[in-house]
N, C-alpha and C. Protein backbone atom coordinates (compact mmCIF):
# COMPACT_ATOMS: atom_id res chain seq x y z
N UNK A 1 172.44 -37.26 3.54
CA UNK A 1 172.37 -37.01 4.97
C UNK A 1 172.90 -38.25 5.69
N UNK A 2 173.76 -37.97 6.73
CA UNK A 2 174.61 -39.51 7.39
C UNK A 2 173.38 -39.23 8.83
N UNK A 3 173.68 -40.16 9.20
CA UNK A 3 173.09 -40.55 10.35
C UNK A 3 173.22 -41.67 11.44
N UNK A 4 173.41 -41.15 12.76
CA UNK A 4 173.48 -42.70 13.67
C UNK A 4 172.07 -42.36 14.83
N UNK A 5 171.71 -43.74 15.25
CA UNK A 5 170.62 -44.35 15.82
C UNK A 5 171.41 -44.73 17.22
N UNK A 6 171.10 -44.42 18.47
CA UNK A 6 171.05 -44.76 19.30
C UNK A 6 169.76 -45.44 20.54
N UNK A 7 169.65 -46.61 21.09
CA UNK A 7 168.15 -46.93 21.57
C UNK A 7 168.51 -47.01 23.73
N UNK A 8 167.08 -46.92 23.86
CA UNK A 8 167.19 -46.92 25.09
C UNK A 8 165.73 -47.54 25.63
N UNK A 9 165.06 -47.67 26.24
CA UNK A 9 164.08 -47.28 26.74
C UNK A 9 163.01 -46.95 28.19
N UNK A 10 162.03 -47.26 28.25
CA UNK A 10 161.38 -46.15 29.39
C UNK A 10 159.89 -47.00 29.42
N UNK A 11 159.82 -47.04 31.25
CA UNK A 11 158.48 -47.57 31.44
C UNK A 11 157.85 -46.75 32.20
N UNK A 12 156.34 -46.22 31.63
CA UNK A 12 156.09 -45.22 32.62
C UNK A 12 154.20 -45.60 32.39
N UNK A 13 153.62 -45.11 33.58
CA UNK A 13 152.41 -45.06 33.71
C UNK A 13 151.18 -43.89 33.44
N UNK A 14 150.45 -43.69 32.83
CA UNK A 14 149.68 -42.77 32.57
C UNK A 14 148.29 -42.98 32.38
N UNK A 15 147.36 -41.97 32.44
CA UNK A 15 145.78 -42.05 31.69
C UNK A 15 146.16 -41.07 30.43
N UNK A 16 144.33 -41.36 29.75
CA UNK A 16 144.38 -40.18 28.90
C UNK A 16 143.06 -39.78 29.23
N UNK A 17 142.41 -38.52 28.83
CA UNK A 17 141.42 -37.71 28.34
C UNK A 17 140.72 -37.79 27.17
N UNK A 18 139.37 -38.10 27.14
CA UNK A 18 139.02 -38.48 26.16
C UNK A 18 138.39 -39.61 25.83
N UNK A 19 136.92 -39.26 25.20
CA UNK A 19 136.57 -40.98 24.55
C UNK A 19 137.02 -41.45 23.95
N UNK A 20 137.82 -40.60 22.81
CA UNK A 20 138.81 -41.76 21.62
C UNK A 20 139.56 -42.32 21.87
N UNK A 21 140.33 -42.99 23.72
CA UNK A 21 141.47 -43.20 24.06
C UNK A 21 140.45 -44.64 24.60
N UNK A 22 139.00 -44.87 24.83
CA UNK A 22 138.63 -45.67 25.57
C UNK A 22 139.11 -46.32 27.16
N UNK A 23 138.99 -47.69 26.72
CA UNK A 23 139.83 -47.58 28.21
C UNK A 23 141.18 -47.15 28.82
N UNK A 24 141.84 -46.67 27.97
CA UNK A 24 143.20 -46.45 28.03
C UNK A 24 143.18 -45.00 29.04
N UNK A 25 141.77 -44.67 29.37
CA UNK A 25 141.49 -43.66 29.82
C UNK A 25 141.87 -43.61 31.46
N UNK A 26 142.16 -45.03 31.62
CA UNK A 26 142.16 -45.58 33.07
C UNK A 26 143.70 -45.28 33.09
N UNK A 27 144.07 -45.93 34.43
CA UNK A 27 145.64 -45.47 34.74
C UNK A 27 146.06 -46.87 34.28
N UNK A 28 147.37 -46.54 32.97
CA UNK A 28 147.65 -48.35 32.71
C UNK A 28 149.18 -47.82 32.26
N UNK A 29 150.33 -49.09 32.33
CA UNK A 29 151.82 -48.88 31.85
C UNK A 29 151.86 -49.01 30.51
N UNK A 30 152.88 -48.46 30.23
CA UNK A 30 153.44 -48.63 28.83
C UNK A 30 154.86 -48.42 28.82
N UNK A 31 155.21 -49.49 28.04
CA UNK A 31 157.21 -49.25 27.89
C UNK A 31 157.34 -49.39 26.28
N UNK A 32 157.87 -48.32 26.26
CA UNK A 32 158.43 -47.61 24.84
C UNK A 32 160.17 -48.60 24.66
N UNK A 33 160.36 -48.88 23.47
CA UNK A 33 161.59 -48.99 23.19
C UNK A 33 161.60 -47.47 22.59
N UNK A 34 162.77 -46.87 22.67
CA UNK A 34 163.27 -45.54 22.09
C UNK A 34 164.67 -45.43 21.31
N UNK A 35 164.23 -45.20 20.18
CA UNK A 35 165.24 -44.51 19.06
C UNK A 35 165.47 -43.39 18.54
N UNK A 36 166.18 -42.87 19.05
CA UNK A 36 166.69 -41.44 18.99
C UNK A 36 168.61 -41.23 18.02
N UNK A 37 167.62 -40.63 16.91
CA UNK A 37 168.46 -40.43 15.40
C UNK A 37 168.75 -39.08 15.27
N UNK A 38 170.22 -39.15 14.76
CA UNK A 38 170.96 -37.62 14.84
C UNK A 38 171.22 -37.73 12.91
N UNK A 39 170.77 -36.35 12.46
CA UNK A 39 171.21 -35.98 11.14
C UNK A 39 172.01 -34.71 10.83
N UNK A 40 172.94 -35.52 10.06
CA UNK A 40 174.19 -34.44 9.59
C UNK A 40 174.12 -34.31 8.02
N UNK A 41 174.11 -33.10 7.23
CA UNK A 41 174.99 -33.14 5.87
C UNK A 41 176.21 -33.70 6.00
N UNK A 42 176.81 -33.41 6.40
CA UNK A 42 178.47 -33.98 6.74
C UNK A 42 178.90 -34.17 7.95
N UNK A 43 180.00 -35.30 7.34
CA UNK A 43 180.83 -35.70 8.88
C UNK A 43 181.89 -34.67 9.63
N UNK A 44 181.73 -35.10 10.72
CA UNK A 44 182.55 -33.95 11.44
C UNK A 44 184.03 -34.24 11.23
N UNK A 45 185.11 -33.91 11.91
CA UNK A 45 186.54 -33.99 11.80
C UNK A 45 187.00 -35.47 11.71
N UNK A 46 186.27 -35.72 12.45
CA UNK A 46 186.56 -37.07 13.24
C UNK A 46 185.58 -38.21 12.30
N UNK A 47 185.54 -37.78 10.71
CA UNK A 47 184.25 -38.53 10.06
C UNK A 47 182.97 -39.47 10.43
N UNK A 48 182.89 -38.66 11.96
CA UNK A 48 181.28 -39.24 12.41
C UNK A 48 180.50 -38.21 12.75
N UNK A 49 178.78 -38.58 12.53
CA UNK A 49 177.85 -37.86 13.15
C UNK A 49 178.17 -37.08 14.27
N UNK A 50 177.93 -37.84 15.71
CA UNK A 50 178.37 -37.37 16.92
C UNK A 50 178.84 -38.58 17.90
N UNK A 51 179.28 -38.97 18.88
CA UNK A 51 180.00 -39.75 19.77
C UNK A 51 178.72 -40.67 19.70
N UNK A 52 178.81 -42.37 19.81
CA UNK A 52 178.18 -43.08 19.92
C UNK A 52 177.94 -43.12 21.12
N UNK A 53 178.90 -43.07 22.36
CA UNK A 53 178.60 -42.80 23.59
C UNK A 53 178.18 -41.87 24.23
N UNK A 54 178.37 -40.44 23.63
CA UNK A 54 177.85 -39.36 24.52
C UNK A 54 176.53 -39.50 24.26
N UNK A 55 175.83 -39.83 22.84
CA UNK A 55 174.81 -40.15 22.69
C UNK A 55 173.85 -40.77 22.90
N UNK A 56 174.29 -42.08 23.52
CA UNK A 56 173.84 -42.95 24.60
C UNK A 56 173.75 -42.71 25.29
N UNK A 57 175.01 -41.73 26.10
CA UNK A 57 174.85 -41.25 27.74
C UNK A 57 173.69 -40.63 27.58
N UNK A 58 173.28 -39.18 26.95
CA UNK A 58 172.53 -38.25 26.77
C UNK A 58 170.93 -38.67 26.53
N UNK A 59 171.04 -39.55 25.75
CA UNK A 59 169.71 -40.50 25.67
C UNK A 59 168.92 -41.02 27.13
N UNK A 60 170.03 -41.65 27.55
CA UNK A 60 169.80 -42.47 28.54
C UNK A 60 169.28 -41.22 29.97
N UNK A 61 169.68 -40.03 30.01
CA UNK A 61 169.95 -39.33 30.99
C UNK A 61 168.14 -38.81 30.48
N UNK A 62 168.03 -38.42 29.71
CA UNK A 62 166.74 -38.24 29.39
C UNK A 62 165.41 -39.08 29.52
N UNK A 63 165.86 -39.79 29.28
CA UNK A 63 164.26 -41.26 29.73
C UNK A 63 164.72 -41.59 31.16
N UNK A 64 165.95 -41.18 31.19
CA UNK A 64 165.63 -41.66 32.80
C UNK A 64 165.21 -40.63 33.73
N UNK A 65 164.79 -39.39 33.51
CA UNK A 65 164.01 -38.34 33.87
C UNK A 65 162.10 -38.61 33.93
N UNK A 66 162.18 -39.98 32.83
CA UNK A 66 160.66 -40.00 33.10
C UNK A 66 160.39 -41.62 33.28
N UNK A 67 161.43 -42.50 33.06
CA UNK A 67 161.44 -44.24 33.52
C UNK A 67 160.78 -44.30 34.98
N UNK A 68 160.05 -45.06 35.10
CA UNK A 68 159.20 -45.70 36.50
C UNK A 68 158.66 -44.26 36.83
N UNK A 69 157.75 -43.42 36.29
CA UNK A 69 157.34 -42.67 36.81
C UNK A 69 155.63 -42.42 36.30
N UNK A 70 154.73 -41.81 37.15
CA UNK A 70 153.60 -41.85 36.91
C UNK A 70 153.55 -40.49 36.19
N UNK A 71 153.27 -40.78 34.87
CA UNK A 71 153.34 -39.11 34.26
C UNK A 71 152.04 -38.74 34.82
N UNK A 72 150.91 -38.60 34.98
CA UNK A 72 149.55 -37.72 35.63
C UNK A 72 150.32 -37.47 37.26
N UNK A 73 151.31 -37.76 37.49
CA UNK A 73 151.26 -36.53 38.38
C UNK A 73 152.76 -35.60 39.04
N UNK A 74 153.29 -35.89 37.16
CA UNK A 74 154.11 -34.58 37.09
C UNK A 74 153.82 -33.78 36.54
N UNK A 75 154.27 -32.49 37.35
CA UNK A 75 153.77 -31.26 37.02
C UNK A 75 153.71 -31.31 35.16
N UNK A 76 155.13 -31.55 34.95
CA UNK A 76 155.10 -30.85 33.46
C UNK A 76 154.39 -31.41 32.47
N UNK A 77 153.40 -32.28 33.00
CA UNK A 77 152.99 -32.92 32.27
C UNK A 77 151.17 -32.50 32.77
N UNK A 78 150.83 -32.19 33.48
CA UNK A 78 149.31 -31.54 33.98
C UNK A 78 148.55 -31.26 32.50
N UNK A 79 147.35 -32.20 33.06
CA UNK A 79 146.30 -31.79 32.53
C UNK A 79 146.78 -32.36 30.92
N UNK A 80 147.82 -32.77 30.21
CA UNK A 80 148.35 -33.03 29.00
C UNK A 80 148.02 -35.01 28.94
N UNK A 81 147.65 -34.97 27.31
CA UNK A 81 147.64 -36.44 26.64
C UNK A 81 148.50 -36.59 26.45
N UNK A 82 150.00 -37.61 27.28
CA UNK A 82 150.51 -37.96 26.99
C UNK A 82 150.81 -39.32 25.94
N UNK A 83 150.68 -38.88 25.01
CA UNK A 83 150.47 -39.99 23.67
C UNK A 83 151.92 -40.40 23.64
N UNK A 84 152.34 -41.62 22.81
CA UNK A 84 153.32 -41.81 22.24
C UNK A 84 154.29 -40.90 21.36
N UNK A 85 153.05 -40.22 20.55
CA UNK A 85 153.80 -39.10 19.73
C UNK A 85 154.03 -37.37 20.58
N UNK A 86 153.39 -37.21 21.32
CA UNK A 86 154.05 -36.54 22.46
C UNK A 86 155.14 -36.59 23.19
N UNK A 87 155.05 -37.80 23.50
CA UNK A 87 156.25 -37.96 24.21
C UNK A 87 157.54 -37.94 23.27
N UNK A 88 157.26 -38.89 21.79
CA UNK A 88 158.37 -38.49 21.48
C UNK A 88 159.38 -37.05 20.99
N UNK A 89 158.17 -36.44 20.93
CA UNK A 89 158.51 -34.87 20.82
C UNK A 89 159.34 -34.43 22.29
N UNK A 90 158.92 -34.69 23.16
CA UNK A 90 159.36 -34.20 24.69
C UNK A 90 160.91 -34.68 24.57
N UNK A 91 160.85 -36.02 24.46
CA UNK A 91 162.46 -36.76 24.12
C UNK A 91 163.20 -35.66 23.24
N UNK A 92 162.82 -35.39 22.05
CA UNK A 92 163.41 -34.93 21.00
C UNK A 92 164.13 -33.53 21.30
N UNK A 93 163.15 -32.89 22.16
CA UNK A 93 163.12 -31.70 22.32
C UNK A 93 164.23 -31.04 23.77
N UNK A 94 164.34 -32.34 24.53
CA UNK A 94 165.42 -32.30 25.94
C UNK A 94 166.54 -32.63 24.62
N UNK A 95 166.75 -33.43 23.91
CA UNK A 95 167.94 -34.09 23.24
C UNK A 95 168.47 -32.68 22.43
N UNK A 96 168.04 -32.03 22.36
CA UNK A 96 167.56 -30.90 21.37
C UNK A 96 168.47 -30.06 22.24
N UNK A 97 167.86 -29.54 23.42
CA UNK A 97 168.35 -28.62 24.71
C UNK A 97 169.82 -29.09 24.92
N UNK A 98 170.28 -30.52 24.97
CA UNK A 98 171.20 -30.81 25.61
C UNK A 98 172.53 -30.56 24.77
N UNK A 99 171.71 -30.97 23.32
CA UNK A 99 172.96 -30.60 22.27
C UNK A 99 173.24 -29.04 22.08
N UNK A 100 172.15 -28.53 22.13
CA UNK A 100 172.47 -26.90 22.64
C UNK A 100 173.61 -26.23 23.19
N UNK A 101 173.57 -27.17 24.75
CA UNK A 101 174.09 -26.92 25.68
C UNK A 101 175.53 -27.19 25.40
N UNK A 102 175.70 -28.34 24.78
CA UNK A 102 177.29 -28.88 24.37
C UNK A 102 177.35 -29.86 24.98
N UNK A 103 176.48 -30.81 25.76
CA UNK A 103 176.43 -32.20 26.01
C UNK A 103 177.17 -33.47 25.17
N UNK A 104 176.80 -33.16 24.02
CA UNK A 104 177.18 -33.98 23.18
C UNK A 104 178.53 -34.05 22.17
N UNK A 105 178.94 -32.80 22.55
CA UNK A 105 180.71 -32.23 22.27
C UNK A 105 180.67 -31.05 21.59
N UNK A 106 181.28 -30.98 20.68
CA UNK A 106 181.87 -29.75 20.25
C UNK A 106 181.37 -29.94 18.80
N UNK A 107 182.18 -31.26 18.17
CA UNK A 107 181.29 -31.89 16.98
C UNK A 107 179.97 -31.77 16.61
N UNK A 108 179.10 -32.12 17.76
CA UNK A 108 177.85 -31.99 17.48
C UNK A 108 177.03 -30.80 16.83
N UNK A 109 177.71 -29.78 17.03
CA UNK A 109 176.97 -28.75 16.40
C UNK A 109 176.44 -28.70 14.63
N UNK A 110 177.12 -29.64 14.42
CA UNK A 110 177.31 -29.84 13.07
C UNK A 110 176.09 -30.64 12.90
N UNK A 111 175.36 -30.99 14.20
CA UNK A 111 173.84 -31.89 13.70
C UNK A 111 172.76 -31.03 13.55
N UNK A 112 172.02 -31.86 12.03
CA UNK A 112 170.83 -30.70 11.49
C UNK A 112 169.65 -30.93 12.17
N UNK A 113 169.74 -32.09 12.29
CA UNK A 113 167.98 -32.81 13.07
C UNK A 113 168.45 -33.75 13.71
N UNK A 114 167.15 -34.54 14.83
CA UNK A 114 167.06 -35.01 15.73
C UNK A 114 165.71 -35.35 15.18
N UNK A 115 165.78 -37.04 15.55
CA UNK A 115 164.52 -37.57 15.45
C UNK A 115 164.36 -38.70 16.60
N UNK A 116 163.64 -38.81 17.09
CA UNK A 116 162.97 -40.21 18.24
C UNK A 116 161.81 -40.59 18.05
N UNK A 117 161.63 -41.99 17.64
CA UNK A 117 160.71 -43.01 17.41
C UNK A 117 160.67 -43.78 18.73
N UNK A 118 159.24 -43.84 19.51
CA UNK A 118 159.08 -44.85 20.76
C UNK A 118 158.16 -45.35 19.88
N UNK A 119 158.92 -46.90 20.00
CA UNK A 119 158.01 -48.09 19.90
C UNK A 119 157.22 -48.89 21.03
N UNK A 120 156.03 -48.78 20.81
CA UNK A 120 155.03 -49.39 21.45
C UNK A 120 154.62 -50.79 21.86
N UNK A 121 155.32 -51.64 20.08
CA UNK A 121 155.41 -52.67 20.01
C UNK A 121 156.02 -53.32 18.68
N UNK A 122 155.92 -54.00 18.69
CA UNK A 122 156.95 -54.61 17.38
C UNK A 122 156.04 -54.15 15.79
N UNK A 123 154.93 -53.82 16.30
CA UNK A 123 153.63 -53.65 14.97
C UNK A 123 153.37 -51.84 15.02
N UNK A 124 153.65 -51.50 16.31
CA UNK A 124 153.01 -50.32 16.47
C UNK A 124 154.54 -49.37 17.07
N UNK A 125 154.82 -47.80 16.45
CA UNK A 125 155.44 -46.55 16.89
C UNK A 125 155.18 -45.45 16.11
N UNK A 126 155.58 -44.22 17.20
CA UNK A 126 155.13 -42.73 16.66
C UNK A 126 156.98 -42.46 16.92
N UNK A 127 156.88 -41.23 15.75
CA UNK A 127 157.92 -40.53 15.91
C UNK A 127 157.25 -39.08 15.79
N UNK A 128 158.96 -38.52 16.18
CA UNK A 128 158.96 -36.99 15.75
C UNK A 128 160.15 -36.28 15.67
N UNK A 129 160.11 -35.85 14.45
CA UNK A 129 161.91 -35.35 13.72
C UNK A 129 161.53 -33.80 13.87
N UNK A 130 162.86 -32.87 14.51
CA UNK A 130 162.72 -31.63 14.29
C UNK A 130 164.26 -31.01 14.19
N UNK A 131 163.99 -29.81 13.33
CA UNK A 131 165.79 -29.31 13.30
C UNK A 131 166.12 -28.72 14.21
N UNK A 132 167.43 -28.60 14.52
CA UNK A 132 168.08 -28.35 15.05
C UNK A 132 168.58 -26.74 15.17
């Protein structure tokens, strides 16, 4: 399986629900570094995954849908624990839509999975890989 890594990331504010979150329960920031990984069996025409740049663009267009923003009080996010590993599903899952769409070219179709890892910190990240 080939694969390229593109990073970006996103600062956003939230609570959670829940005693197991402790104080984190309060309203506090967090900035994710984000890595968002494309998997192919094979290379396309052009013997790459997908565009290093559209991929970046596309990345970037996505966290910046939720960068400087208070997730408790967007809608799509109501009433939801936004965890690390949530979110990276949410990432995965727009990146997902966009390659759908043909965002990412023509090539791209040829990608099997999509994975995004937000790192928390240099010790601590959640991911979440899903096909395509």
């Amino acid at each position: 399986m080939f694969s390229i890594t593109v990073r970006d990331h996103i600062m956003i504010a939230h609570s959670f629900h829940g005693e197991v979150f402790g104080p984190a329960q309060r309203l506090h920031g967090a900035t994710f570094l984000v890595d968002a990984t494309f998997r192919r069996e094979q290379l396309d025409e052009d013997n790459i995954v997908v565009d290093i740049g559209l991929a970046t663009q596309e990345l970037g267009a996505v966290v910046g849908e939720l960068n400087y923003r208070n997730l408790d009080n967007e809608p799509d996010f109501a009433g939801i624990n936004t965890s690390t590993e949530y979110l990276a599903k949410v990432i995965a899952d727009r990146l997902a839509e966009r390659i759908h769409k043909g965002a990412l070219g023509e090539g791209a179709k040829g990608i099997a999975k999509v994975a995004v890892a937000l790192h928390e910190s240099h010790i601590a990240w959640a991911s979440y890989e899903r096909d395509l």
